[in-house]
C-alpha atoms as a PDB file:
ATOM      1  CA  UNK A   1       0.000   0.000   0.000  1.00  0.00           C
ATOM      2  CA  UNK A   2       1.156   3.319  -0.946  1.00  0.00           C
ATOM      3  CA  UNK A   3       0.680   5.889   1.523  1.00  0.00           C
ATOM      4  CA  UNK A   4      -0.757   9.539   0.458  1.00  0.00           C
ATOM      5  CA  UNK A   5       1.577  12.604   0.747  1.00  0.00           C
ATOM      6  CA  UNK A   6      -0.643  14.836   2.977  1.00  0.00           C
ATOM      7  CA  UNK A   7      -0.216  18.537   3.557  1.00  0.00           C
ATOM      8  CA  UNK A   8       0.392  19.018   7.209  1.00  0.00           C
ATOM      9  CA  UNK A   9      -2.489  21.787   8.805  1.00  0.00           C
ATOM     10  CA  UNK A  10      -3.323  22.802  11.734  1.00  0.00           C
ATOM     11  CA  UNK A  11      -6.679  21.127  11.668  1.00  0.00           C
ATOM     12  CA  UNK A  12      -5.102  18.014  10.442  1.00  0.00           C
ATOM     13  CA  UNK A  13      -2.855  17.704  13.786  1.00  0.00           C
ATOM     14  CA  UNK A  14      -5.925  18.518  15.933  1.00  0.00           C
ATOM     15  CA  UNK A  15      -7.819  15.566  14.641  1.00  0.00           C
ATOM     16  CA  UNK A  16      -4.653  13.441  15.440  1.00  0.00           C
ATOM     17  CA  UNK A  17      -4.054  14.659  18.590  1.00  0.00           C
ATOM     18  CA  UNK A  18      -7.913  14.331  19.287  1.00  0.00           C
ATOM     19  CA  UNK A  19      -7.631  10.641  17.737  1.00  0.00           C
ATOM     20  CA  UNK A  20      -4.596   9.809  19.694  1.00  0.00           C
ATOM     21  CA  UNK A  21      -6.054  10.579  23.133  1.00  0.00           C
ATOM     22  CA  UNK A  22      -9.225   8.206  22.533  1.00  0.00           C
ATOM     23  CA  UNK A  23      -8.818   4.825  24.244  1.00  0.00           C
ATOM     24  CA  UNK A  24     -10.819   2.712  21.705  1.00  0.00           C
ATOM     25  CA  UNK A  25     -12.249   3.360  18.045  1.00  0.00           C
ATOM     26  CA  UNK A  26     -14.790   6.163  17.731  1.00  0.00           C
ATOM     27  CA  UNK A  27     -16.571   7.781  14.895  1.00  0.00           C
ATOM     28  CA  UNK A  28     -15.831  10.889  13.160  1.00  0.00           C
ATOM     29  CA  UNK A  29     -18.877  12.403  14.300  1.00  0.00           C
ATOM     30  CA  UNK A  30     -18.240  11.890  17.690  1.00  0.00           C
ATOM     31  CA  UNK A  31     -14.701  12.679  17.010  1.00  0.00           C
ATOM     32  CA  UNK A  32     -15.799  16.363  15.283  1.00  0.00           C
ATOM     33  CA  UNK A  33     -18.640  16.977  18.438  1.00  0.00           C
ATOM     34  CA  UNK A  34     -15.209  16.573  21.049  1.00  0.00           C
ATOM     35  CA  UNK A  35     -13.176  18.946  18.748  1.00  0.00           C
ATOM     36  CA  UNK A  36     -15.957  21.595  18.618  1.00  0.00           C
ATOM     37  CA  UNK A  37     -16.883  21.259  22.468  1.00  0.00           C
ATOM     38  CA  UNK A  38     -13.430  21.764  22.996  1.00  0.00           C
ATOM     39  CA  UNK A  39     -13.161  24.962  20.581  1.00  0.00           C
ATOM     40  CA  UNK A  40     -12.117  23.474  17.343  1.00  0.00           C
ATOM     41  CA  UNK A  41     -13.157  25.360  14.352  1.00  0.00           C
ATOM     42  CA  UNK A  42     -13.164  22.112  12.165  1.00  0.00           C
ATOM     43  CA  UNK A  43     -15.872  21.257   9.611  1.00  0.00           C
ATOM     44  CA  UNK A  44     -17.048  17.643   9.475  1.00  0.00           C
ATOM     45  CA  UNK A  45     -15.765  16.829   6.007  1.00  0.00           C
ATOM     46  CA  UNK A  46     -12.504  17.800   6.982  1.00  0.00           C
ATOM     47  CA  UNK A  47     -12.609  15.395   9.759  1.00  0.00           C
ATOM     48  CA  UNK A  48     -13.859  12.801   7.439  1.00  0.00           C
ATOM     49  CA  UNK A  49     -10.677  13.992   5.064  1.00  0.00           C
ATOM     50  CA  UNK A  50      -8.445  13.944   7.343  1.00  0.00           C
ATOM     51  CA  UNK A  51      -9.684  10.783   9.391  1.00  0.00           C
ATOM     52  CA  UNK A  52      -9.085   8.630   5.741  1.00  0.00           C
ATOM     53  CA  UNK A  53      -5.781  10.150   5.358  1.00  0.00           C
ATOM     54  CA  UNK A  54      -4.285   8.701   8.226  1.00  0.00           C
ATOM     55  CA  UNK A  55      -6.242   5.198   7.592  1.00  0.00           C
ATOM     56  CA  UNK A  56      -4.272   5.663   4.008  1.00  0.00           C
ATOM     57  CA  UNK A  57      -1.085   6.214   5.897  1.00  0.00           C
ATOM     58  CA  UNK A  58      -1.570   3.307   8.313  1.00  0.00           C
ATOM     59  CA  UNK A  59      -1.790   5.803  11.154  1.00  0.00           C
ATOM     60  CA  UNK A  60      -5.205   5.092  12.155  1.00  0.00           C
ATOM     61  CA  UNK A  61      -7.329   2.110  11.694  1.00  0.00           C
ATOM     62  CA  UNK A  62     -10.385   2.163  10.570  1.00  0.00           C
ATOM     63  CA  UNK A  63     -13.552  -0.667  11.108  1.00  0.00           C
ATOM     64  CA  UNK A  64     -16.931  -0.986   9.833  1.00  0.00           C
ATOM     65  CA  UNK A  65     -19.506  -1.346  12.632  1.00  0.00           C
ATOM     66  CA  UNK A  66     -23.088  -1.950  11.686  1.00  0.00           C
ATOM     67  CA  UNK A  67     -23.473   1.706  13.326  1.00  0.00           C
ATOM     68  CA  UNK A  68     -20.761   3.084  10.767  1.00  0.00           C
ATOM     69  CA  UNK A  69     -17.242   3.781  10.563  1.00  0.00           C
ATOM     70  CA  UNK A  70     -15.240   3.959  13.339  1.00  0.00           C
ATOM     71  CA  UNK A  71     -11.255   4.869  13.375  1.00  0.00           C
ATOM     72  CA  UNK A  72      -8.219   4.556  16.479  1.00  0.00           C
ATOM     73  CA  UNK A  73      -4.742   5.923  16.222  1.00  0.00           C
ATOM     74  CA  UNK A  74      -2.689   2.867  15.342  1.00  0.00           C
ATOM     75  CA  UNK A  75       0.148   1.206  18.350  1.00  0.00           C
ATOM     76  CA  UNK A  76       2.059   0.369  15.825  1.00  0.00           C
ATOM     77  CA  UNK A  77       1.294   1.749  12.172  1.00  0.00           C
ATOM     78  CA  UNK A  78       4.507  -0.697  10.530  1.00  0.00           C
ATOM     79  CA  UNK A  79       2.501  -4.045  11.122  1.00  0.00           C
ATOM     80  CA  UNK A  80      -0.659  -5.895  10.342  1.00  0.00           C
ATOM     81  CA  UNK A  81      -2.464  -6.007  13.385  1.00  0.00           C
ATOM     82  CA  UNK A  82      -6.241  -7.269  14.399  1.00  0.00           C
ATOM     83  CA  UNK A  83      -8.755  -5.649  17.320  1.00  0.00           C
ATOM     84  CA  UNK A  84     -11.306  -7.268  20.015  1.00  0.00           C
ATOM     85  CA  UNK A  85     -13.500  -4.180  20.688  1.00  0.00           C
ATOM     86  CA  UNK A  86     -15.709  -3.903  23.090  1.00  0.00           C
ATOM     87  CA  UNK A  87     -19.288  -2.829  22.086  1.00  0.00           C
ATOM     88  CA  UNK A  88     -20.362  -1.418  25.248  1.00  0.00           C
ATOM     89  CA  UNK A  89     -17.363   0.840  26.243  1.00  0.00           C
ATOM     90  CA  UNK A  90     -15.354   0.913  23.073  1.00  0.00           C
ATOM     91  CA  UNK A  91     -11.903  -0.245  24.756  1.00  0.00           C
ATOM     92  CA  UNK A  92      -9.715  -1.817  21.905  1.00  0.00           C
ATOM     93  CA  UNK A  93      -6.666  -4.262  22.425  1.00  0.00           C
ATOM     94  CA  UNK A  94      -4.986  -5.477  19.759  1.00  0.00           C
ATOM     95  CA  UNK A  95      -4.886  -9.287  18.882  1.00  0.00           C
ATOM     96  CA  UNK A  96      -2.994 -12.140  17.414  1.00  0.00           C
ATOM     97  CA  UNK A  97      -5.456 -13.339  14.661  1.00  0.00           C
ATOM     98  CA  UNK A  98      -5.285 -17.154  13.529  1.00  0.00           C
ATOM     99  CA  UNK A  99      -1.824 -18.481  11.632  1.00  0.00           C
ATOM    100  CA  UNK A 100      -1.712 -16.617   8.490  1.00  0.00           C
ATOM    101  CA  UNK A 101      -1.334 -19.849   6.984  1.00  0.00           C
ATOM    102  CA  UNK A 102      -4.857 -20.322   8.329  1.00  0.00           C
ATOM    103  CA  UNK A 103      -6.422 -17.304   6.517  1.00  0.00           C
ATOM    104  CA  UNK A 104      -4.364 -18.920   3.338  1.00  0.00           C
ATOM    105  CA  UNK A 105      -5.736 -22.370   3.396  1.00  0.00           C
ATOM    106  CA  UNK A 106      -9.458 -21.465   4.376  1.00  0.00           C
ATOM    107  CA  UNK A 107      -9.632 -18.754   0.846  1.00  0.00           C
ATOM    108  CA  UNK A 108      -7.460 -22.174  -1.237  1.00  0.00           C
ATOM    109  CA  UNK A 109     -10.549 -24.180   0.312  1.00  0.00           C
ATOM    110  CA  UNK A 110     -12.892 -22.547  -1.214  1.00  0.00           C
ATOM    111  CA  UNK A 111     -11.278 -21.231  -4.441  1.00  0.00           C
ATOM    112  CA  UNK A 112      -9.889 -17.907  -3.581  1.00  0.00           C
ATOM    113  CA  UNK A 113      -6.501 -16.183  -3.377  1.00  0.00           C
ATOM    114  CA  UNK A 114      -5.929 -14.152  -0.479  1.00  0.00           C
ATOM    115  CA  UNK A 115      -5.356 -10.269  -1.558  1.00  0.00           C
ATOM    116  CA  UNK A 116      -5.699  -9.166   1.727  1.00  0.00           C
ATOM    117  CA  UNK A 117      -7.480  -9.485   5.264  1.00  0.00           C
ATOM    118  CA  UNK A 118      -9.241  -7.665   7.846  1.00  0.00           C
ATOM    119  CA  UNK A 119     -10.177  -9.709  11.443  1.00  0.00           C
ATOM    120  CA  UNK A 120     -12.254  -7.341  14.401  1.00  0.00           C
ATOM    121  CA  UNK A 121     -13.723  -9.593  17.446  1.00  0.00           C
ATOM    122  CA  UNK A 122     -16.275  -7.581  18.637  1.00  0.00           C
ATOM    123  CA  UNK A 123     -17.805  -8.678  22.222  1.00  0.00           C
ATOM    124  CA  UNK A 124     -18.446  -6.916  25.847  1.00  0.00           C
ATOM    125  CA  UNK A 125     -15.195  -6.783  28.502  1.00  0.00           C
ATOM    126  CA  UNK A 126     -15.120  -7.808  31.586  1.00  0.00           C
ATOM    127  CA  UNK A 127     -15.456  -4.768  33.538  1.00  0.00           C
ATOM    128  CA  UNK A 128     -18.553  -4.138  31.198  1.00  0.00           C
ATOM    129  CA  UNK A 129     -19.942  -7.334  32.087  1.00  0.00           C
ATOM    130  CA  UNK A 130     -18.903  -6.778  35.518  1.00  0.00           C
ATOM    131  CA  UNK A 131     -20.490  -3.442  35.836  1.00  0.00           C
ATOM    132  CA  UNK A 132     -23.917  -4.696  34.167  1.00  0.00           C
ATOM    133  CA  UNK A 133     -26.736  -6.341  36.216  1.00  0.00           C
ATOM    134  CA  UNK A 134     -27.239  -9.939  35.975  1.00  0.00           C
ATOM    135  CA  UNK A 135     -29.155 -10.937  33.316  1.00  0.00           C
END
């Protein structure tokens, strides 16, 4: 993957510092409501534009949630890496994901040739599950 030359602005490093200090994936909405309670003078497209830049520059991830995109500041932007996400509080970890031989052998199974991969585990924590009455 080629990553995208991007002009550095002031609103650009705002959404990466705002990105940054987020513990789990959020969404650029809620990303662009934090910027403009705290005083941020940043349109939502420009969030949006400058959200996918850093996904093309593997400084963020991004994952698709059946409530929308959501992105995270990468740990480490050089490697392939996987997330279990909790879908109560949004805390992220980054996973081993099966062998990559696995991935490999499943798509030769069935007749494909892996291109590439994506692997989220979504689920609830345990302080979540902690914190929630029994059910």
């Amino acid at each position: 993957m080629t990553s995208t030359r991007t002009r550095r602005t002031a609103q650009g490093a705002a959404v990466r510092t705002a990105l940054e200090s987020m513990a789990g994936f959020i969404s650029a909405q809620e990303l662009h409501r934090r910027l403009s309670d705290d005083g941020s003078k940043i349109g939502i497209a420009t969030v949006y534009r400058q959200l996918n830049a850093l996904v093309e520059n593997r400084e963020a991830d991004a994952i698709s949630t059946p409530e929308g995109q959501l992105y995270r500041a990468c740990e480490d932007p050089q490697t392939h890496h996987h997330h279990m996400v909790c879908t109560s509080c949004g805390t992220t970890i980054e996973i081993e994901p099966p062998d990559e031989a696995w991935f490999t052998s499943v798509a030769r199974t069935h007749g494909f040739d892996v291109h590439s991969h994506t692997l989220e585990v979504f689920g609830v924590c345990s302080a979540c599950r902690s914190a929630s009455p029994a059910r």
